[in-house]
Each structure stands twice: as C-alpha cells, then as structure tokens.
Protein backbone atom coordinates (compact mmCIF):
# COMPACT_ATOMS: atom_id res chain seq x y z
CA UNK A 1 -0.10 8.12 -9.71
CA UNK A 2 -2.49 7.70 -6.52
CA UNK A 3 -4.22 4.32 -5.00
CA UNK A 4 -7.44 3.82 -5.07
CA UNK A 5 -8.27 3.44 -1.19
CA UNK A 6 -11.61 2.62 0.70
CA UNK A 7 -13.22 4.66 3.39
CA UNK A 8 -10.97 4.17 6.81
CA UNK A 9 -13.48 2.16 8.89
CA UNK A 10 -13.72 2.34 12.85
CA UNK A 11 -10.27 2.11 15.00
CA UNK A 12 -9.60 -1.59 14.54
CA UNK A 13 -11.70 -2.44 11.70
CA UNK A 14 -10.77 -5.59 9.94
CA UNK A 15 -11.70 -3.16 6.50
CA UNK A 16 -8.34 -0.95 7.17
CA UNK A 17 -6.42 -3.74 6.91
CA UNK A 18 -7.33 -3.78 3.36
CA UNK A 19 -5.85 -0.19 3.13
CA UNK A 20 -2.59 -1.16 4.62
CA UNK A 21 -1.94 -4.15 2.17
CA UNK A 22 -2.60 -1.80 -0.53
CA UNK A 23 -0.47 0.62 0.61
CA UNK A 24 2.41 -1.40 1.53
CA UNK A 25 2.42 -3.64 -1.54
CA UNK A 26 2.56 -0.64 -3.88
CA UNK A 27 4.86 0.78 -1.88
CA UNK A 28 7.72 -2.63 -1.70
CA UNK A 29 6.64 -2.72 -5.84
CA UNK A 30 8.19 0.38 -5.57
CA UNK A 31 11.47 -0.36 -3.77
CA UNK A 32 11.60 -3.25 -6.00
CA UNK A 33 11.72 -0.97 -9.28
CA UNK A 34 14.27 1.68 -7.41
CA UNK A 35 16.70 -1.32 -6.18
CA UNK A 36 16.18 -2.79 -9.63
CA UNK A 37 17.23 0.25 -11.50
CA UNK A 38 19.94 1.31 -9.07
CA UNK A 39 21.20 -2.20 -8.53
C-alpha cells in the first residue's frame, strides 16, 4: 500500500516537511502494529 505524497518543493521548502510527517507517521504506525503483534 503506497502514500499519497506531494510534489518535493525547493531544498528547504516548508512544503517537504509535509512529506516527512507523512512518511514518518505511517512508518512509527507501522512499528506500532509489528511490536504489537510480536510483543
């Protein structure tokens, strides 16, 4: 299953910020569900 992510912007773009939240909140759901299951 993929993310929907924007268009990078410009080196230091307040707009790829957005793309790193997404990224690394789908990715610590993630490591929730493993540690979860495994746990």
């Amino acid at each position: 299953d993929g993310l929907e992510i924007p268009d990078r912007g410009p080196r230091g773009s307040p707009g790829n910020y957005a793309i790193v939240e997404k990224v690394g909140s789908a990715l610590h759901k993630k490591r929730l569900a493993v540690l979860a299951a495994t746990g």
